[in-house]
PDB file of N, CA and C in Angstrom:
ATOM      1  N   UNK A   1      -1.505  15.476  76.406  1.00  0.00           N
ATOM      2  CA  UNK A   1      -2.555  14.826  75.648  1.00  0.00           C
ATOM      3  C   UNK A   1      -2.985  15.674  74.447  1.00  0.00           C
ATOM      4  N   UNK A   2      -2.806  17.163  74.619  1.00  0.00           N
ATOM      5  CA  UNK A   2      -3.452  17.709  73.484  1.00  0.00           C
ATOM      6  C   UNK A   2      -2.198  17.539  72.372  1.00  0.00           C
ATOM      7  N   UNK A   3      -1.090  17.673  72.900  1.00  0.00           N
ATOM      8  CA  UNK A   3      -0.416  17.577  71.970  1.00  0.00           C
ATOM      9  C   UNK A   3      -0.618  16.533  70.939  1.00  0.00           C
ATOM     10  N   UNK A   4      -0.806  15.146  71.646  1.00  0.00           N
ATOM     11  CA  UNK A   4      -0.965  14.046  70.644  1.00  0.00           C
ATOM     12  C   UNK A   4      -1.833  14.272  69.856  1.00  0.00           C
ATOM     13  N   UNK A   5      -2.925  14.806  70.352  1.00  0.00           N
ATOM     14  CA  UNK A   5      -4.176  14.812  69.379  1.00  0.00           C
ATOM     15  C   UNK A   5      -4.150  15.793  67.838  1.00  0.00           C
ATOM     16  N   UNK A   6      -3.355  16.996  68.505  1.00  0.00           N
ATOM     17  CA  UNK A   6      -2.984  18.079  66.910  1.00  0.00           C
ATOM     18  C   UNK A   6      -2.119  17.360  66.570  1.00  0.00           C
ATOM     19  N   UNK A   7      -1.043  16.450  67.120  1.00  0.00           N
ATOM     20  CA  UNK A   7      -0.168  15.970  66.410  1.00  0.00           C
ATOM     21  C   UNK A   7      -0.792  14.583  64.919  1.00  0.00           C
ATOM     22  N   UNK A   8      -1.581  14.022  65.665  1.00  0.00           N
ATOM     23  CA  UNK A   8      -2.666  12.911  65.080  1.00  0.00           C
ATOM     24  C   UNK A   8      -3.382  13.730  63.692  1.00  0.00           C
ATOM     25  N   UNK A   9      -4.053  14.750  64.122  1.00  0.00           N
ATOM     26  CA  UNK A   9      -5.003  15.583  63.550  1.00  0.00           C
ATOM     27  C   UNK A   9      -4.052  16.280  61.966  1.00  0.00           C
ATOM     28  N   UNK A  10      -3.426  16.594  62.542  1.00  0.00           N
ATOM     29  CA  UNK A  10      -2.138  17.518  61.196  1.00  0.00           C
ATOM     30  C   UNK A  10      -1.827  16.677  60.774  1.00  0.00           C
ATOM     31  N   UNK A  11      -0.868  16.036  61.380  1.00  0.00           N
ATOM     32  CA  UNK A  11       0.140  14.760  60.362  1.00  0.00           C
ATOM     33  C   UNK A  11      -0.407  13.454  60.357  1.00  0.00           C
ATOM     34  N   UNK A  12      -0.652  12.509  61.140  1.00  0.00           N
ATOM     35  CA  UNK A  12      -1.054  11.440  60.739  1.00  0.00           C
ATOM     36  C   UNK A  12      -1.949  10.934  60.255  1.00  0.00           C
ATOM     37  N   UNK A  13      -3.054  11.533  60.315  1.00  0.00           N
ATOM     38  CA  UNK A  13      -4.350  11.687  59.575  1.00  0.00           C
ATOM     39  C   UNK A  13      -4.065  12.242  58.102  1.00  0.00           C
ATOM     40  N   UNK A  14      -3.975  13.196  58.190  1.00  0.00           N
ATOM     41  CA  UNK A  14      -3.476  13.546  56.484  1.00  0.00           C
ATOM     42  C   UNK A  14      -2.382  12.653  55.238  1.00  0.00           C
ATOM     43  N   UNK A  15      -1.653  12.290  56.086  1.00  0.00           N
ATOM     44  CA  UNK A  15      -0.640  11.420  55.507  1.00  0.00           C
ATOM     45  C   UNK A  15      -1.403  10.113  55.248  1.00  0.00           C
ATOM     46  N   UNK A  16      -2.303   9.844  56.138  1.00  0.00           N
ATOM     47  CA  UNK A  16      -2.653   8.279  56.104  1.00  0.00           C
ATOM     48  C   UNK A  16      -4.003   8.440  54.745  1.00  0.00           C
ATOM     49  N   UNK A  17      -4.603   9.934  54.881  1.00  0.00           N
ATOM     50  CA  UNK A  17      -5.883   9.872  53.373  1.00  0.00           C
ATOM     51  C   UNK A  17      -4.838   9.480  52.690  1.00  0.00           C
ATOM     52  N   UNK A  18      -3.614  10.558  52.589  1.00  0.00           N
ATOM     53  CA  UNK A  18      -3.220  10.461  51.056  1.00  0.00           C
ATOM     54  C   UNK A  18      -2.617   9.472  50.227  1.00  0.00           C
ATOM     55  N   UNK A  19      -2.137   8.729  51.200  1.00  0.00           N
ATOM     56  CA  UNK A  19      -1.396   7.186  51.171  1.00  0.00           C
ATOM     57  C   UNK A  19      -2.633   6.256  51.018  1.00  0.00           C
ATOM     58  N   UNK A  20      -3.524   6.393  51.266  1.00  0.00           N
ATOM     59  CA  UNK A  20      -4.933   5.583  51.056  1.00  0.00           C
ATOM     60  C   UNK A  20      -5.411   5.839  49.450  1.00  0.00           C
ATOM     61  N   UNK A  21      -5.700   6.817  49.012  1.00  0.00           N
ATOM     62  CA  UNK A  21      -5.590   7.281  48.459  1.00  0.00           C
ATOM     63  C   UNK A  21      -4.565   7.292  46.537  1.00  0.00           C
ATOM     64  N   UNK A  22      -3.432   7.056  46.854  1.00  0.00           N
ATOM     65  CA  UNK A  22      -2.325   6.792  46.581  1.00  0.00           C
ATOM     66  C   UNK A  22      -2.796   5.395  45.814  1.00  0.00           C
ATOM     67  N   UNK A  23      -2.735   4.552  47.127  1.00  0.00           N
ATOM     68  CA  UNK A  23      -3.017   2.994  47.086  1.00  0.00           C
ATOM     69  C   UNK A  23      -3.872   2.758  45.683  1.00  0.00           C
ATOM     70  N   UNK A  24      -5.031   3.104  45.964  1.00  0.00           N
ATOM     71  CA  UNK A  24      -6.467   3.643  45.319  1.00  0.00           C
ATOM     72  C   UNK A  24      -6.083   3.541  43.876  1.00  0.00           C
ATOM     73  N   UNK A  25      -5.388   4.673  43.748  1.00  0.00           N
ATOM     74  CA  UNK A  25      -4.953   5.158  42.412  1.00  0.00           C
ATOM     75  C   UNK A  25      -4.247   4.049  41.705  1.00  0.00           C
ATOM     76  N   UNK A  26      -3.178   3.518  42.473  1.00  0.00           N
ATOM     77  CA  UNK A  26      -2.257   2.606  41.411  1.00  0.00           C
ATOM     78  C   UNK A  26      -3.109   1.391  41.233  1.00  0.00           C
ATOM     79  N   UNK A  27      -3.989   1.256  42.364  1.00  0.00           N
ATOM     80  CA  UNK A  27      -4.107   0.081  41.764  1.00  0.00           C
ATOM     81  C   UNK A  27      -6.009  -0.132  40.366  1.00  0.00           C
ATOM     82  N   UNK A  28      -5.865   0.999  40.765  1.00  0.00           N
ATOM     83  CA  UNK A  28      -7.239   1.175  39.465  1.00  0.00           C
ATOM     84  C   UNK A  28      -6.473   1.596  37.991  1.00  0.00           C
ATOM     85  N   UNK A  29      -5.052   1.542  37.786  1.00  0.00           N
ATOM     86  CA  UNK A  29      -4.441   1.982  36.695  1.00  0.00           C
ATOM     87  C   UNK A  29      -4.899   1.115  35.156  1.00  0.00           C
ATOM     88  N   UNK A  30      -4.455  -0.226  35.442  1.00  0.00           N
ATOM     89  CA  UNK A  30      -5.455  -1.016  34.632  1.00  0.00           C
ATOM     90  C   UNK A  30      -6.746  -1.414  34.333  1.00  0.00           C
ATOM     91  N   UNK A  31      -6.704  -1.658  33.384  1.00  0.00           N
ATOM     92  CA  UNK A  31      -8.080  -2.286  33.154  1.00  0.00           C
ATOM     93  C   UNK A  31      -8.415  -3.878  33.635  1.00  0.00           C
ATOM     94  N   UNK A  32      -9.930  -3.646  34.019  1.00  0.00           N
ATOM     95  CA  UNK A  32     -10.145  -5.211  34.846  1.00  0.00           C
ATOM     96  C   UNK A  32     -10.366  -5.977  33.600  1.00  0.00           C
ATOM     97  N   UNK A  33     -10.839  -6.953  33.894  1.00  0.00           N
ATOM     98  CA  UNK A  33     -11.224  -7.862  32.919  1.00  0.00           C
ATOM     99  C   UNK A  33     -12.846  -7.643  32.852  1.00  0.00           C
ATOM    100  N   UNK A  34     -13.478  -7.145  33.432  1.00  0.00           N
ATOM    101  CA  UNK A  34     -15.015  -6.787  33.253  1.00  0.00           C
ATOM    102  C   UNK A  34     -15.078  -5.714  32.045  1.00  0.00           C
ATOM    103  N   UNK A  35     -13.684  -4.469  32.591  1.00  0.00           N
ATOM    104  CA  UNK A  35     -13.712  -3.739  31.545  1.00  0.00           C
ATOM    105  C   UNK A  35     -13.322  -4.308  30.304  1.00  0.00           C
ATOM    106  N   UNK A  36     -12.227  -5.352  30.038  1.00  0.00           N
ATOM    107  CA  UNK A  36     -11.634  -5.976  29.127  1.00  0.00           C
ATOM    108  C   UNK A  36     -12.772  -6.661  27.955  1.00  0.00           C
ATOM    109  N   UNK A  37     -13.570  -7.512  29.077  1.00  0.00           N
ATOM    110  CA  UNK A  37     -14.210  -7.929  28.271  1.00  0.00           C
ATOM    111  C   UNK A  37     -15.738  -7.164  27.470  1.00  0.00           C
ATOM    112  N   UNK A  38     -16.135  -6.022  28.205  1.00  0.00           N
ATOM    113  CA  UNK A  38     -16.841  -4.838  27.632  1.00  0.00           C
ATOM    114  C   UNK A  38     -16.695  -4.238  26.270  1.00  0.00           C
ATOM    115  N   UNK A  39     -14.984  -4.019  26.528  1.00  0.00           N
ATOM    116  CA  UNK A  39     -14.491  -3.614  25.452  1.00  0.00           C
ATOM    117  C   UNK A  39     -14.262  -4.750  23.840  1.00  0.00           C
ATOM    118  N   UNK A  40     -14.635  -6.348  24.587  1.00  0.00           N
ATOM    119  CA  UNK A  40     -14.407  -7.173  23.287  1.00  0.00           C
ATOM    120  C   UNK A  40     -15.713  -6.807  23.307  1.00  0.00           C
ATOM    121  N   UNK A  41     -16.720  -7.110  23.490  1.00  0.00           N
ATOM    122  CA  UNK A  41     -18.244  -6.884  23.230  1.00  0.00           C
ATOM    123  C   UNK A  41     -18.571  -5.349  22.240  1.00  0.00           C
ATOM    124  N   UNK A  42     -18.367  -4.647  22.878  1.00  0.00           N
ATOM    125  CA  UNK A  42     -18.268  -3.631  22.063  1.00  0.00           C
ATOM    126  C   UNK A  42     -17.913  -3.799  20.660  1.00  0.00           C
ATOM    127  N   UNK A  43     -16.483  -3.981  20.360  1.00  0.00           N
ATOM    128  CA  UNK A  43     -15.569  -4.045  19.393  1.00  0.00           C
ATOM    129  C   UNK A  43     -16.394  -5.431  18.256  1.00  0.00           C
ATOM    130  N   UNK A  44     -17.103  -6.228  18.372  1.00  0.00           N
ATOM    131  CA  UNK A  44     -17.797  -7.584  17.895  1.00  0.00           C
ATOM    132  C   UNK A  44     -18.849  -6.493  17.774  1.00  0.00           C
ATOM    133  N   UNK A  45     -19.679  -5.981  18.618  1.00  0.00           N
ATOM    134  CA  UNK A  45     -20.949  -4.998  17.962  1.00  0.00           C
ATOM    135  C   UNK A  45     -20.966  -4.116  16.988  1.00  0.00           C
ATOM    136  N   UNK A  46     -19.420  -3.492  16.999  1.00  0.00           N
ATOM    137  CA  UNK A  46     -18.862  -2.461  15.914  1.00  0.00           C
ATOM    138  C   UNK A  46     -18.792  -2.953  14.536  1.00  0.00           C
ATOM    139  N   UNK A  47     -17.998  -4.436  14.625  1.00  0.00           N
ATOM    140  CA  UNK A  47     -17.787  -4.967  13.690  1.00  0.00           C
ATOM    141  C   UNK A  47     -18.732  -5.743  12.893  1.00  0.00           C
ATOM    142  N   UNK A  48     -19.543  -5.851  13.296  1.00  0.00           N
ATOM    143  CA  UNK A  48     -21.237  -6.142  12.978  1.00  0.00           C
ATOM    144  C   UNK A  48     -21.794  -5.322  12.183  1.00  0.00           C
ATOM    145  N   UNK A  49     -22.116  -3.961  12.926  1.00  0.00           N
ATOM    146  CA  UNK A  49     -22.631  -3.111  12.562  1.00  0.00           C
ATOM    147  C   UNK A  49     -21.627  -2.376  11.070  1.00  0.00           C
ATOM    148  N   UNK A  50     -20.521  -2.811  10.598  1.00  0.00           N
ATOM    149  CA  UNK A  50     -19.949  -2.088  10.138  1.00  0.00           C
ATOM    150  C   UNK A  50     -19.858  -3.074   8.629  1.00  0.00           C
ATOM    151  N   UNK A  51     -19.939  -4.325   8.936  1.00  0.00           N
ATOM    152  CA  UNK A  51     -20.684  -5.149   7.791  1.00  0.00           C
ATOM    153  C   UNK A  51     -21.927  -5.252   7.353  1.00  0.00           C
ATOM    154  N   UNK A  52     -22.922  -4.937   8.261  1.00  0.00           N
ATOM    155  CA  UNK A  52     -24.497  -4.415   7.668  1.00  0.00           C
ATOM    156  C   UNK A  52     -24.096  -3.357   6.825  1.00  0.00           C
ATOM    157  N   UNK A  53     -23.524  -2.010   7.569  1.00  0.00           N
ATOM    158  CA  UNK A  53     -23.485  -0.700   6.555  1.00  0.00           C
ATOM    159  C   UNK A  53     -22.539  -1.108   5.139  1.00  0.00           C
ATOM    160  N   UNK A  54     -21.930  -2.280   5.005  1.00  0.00           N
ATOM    161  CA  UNK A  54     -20.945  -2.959   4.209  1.00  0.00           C
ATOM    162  C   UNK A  54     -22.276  -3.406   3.119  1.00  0.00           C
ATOM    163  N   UNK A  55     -22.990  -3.761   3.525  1.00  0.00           N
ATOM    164  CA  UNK A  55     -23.882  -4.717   3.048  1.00  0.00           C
ATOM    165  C   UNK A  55     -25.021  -3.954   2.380  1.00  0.00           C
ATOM    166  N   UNK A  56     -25.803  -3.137   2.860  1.00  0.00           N
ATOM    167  CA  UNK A  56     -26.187  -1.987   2.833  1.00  0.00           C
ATOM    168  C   UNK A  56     -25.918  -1.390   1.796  1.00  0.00           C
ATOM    169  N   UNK A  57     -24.669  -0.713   1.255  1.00  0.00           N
ATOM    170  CA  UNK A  57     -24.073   0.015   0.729  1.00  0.00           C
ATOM    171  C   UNK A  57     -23.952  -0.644  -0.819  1.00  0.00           C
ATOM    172  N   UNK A  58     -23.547  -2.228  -0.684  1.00  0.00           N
ATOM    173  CA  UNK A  58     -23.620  -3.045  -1.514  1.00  0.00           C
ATOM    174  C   UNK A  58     -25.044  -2.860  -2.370  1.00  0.00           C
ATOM    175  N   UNK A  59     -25.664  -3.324  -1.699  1.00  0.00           N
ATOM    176  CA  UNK A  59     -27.423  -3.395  -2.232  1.00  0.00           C
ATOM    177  C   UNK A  59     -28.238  -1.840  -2.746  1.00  0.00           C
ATOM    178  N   UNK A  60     -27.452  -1.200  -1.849  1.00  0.00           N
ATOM    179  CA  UNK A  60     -27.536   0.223  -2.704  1.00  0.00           C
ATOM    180  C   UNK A  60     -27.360   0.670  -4.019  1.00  0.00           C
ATOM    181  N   UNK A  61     -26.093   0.209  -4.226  1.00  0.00           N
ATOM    182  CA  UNK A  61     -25.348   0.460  -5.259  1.00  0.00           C
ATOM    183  C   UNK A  61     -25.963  -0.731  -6.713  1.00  0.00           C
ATOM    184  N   UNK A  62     -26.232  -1.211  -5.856  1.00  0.00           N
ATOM    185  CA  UNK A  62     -27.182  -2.155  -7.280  1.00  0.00           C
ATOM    186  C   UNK A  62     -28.990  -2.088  -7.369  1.00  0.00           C
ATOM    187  N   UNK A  63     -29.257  -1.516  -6.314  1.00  0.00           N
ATOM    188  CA  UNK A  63     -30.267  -1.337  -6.947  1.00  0.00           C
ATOM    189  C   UNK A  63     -30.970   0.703  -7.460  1.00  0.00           C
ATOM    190  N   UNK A  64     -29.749   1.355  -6.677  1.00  0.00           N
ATOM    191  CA  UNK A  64     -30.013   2.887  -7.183  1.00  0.00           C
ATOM    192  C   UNK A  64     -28.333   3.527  -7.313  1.00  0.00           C
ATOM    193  N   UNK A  65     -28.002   2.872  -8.453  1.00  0.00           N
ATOM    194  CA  UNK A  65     -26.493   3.205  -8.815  1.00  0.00           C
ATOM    195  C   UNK A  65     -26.302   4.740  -8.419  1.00  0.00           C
ATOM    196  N   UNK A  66     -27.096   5.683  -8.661  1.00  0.00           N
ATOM    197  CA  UNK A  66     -26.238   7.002  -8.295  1.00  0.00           C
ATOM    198  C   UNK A  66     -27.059   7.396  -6.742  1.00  0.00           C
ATOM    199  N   UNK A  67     -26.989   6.972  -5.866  1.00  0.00           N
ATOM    200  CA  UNK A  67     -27.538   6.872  -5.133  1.00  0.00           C
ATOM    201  C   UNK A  67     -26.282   7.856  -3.860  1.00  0.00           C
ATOM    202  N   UNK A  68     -24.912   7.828  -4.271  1.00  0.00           N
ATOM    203  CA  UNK A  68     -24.339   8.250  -3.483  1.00  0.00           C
ATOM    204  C   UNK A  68     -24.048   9.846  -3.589  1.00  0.00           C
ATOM    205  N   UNK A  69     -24.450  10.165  -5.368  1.00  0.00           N
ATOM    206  CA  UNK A  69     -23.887  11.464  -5.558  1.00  0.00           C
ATOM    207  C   UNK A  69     -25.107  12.054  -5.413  1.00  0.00           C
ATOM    208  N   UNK A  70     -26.617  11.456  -5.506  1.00  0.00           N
ATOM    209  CA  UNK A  70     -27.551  12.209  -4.882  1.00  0.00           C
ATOM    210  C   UNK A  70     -27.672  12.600  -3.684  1.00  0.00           C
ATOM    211  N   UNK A  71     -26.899  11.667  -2.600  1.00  0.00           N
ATOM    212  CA  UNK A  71     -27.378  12.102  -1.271  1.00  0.00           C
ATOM    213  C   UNK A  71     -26.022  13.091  -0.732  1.00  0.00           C
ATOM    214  N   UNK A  72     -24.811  13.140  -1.570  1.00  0.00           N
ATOM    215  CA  UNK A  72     -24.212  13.993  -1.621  1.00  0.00           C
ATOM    216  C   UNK A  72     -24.531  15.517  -1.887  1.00  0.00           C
ATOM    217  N   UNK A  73     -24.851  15.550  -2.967  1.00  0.00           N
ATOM    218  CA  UNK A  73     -25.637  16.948  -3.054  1.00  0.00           C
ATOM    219  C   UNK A  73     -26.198  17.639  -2.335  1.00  0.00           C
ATOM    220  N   UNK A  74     -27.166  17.125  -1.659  1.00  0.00           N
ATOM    221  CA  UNK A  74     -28.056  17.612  -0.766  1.00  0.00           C
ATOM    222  C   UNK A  74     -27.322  18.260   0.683  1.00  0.00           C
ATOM    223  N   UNK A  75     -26.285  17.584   0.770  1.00  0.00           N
ATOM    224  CA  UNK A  75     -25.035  18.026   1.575  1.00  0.00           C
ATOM    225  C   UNK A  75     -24.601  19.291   1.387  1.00  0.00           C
TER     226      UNK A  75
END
């Protein structure tokens, strides 16, 4: 009986985390679609935000033309 039990304890137990384990891993390799769609959300917020500073930049430029080499300087 003891034998079974170190035998259980060493090898089959260990083998069975790592194969659990294993499992685990391959199958979290992709991305879900929760993440998928996170990432369109994101990417639509970016692109938003990146036409305000578009826009922004516009209205800048017409109403304090050197507006870029001043805040350059200060750099």
């Amino acid at each position: 009986m003891e034998v079974v039990v170190i035998l259980l304890l060493v090898v089959v137990f260990p083998l069975w985390i790592i194969f659990h384990y294993i499992t685990k891993w391959k199958q979290m390799k992709g991305i879900t679609a929760e993440d998928e769609a996170s990432l369109g959300d994101l990417r639509s917020a970016a692109d938003r935000l990146e036409e305000r500073l578009r826009t922004m930049e516009r209205i800048m430029d017409d109403e304090v033309p050197d507006w870029r080499s001043r805040h350059h300087d200060k750099l």
